[in-house]
N, C-alpha and C. Protein backbone atom coordinates (compact mmCIF):
# COMPACT_ATOMS: atom_id res chain seq x y z
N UNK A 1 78.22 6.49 187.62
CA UNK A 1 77.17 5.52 187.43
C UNK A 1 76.17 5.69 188.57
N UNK A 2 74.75 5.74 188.36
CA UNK A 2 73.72 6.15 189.07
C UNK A 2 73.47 4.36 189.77
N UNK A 3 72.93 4.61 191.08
CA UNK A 3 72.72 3.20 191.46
C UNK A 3 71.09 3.58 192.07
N UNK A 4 70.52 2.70 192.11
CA UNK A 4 69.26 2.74 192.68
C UNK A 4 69.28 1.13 193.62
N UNK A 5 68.28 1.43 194.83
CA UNK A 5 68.15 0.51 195.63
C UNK A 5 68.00 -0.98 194.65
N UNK A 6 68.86 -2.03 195.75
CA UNK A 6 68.72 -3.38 195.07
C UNK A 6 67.52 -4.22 195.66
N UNK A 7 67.03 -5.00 194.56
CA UNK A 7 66.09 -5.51 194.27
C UNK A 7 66.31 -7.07 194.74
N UNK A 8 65.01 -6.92 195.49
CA UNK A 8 64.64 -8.97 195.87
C UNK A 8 65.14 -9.94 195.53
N UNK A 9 65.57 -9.68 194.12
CA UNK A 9 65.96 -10.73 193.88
C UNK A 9 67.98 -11.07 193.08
N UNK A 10 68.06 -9.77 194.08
CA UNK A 10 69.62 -10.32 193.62
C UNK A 10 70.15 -9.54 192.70
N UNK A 11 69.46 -8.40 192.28
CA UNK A 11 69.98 -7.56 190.82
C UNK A 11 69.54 -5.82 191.55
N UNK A 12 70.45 -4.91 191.05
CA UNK A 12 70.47 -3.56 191.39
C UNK A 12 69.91 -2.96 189.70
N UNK A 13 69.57 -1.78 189.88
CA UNK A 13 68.86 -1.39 188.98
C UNK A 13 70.32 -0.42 189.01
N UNK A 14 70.80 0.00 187.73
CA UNK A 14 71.71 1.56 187.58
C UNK A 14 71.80 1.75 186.57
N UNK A 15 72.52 2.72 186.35
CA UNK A 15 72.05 3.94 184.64
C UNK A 15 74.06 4.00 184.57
N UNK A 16 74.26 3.29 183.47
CA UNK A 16 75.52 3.15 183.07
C UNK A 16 75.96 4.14 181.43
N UNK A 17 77.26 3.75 181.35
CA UNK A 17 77.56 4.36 180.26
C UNK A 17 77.24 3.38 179.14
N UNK A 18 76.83 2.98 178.25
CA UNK A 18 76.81 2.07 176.98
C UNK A 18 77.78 2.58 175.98
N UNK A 19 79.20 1.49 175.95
CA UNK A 19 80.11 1.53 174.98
C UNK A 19 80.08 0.51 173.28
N UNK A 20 80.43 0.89 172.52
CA UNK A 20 80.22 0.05 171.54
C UNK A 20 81.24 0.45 170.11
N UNK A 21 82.08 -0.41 169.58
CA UNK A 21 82.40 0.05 168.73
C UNK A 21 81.68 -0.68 167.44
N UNK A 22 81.40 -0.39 166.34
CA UNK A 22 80.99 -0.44 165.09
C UNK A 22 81.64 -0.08 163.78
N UNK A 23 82.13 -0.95 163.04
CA UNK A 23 81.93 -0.42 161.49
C UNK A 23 83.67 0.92 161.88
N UNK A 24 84.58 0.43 162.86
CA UNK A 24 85.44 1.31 162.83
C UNK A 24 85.01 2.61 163.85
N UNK A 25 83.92 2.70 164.39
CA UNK A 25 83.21 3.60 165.11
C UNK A 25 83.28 3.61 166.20
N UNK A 26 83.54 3.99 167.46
CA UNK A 26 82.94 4.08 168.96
C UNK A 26 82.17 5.01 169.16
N UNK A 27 80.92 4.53 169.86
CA UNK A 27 79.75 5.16 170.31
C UNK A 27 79.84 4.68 171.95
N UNK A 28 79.62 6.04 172.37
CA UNK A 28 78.57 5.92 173.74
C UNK A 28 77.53 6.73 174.10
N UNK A 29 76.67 5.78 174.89
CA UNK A 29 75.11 6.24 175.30
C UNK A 29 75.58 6.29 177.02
N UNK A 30 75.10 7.35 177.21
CA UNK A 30 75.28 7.90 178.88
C UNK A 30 73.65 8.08 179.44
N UNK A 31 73.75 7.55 180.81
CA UNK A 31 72.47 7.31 181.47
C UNK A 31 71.16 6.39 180.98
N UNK A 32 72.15 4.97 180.25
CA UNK A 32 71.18 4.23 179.81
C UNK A 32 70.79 2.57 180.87
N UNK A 33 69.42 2.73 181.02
CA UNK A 33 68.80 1.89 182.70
C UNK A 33 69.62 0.29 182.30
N UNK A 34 69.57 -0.07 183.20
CA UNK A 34 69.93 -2.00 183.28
C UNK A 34 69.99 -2.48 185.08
N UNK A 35 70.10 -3.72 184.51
CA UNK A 35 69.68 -4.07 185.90
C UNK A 35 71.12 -5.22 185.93
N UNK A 36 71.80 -5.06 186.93
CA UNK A 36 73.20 -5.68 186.82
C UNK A 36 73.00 -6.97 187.84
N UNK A 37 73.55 -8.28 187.57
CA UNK A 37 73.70 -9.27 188.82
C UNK A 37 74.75 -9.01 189.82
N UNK A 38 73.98 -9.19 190.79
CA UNK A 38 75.13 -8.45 191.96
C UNK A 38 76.26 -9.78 192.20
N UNK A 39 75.59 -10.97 191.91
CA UNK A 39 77.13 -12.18 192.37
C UNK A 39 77.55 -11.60 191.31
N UNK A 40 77.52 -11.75 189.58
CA UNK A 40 78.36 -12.08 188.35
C UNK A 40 78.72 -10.80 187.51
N UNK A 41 78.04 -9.44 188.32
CA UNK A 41 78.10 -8.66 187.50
C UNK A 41 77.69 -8.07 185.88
N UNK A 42 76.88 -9.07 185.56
CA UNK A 42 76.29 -9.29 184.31
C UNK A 42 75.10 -8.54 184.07
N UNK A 43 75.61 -7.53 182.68
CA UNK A 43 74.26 -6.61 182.95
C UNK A 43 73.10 -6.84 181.96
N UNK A 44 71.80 -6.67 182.22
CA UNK A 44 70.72 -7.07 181.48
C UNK A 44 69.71 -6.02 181.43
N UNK A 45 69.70 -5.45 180.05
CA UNK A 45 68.80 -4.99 179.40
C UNK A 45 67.74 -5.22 179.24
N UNK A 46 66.96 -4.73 178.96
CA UNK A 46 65.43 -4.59 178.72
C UNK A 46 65.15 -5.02 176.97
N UNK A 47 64.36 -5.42 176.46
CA UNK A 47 64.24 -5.52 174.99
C UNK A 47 64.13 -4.11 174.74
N UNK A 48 63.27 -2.81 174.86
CA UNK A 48 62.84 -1.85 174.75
C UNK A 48 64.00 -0.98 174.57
N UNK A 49 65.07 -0.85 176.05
CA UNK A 49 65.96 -0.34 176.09
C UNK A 49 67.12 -0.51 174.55
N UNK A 50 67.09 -2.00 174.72
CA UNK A 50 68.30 -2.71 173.31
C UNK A 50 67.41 -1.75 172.08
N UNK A 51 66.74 -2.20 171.91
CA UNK A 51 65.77 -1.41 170.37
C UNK A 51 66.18 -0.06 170.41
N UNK A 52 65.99 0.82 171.66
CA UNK A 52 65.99 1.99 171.00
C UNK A 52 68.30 2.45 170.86
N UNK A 53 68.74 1.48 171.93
CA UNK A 53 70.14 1.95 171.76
C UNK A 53 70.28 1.51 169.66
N UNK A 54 69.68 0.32 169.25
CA UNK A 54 70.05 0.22 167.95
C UNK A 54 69.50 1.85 167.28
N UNK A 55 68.37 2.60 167.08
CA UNK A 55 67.91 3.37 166.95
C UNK A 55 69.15 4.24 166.71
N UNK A 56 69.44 4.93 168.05
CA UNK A 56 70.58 5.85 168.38
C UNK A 56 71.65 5.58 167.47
N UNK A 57 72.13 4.50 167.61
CA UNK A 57 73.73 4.01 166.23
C UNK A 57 73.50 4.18 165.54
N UNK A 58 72.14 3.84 165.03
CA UNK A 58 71.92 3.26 163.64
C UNK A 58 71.77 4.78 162.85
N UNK A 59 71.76 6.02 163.38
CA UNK A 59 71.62 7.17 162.74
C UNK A 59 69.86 7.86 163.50
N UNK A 60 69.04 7.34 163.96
CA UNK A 60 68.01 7.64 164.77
C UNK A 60 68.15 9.23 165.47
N UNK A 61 69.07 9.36 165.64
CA UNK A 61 69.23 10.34 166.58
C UNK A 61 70.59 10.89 166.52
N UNK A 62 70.29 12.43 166.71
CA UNK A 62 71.51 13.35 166.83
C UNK A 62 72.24 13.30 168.24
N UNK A 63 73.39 13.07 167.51
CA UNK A 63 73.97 13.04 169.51
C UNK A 63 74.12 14.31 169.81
N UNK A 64 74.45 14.61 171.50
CA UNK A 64 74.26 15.70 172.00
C UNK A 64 75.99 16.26 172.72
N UNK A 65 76.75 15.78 172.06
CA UNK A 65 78.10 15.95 171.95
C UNK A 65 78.95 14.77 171.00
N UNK A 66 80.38 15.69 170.64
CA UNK A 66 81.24 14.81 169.84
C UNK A 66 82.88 14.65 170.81
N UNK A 67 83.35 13.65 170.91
CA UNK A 67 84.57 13.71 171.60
C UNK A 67 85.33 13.42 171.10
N UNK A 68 86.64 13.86 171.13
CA UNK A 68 87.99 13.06 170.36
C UNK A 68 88.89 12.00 170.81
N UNK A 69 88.97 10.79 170.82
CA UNK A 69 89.63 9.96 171.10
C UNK A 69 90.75 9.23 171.05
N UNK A 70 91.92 9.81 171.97
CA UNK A 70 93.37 9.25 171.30
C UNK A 70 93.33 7.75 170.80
N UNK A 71 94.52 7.06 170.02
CA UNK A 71 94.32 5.75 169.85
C UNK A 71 96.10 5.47 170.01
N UNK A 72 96.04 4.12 170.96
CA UNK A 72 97.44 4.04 170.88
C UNK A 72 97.80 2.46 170.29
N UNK A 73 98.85 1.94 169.89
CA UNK A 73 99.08 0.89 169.55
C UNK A 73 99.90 0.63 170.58
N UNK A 74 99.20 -0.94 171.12
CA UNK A 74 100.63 -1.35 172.05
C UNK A 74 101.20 -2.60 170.99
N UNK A 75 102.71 -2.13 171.39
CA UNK A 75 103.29 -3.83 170.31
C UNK A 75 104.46 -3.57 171.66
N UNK A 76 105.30 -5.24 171.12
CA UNK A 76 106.41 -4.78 172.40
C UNK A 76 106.72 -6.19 172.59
């Protein structure tokens, strides 16, 4: 995770991974900007940014790798 100098008012700017599952799906977006609260950790997007991650899921765009993902069940 990329960090950039923190800001006046309490929030760091960094370029995170964006996880999401969908419709049975997991997607991630790598090197996408937000600005995180440094007390709560709470990260906040941009409107611009949110629009184009829908874009990307939504079929917008070819991703630029595919990964395989084990899946485990915990019971117990």
């Amino acid at each position: 995770m990329a960090r950039t100098p923190i800001t006046g008012d309490g929030f760091e700017e960094r370029r995170v991974t964006y996880t999401l599952e969908m419709n049975g799906r997991f997607y991630l977006i790598e090197n996408v900007p937000v600005r995180v609260d440094l007390q709560t950790g709470e990260e906040l997007y941009s409107p611009r940014t949110v629009e184009r991650l829908h874009r990307m899921i939504r079929g917008g765009e070819q991703p630029v790798r595919v990964i395989e993902t084990p899946v485990f069940q915990f019971s117990g």
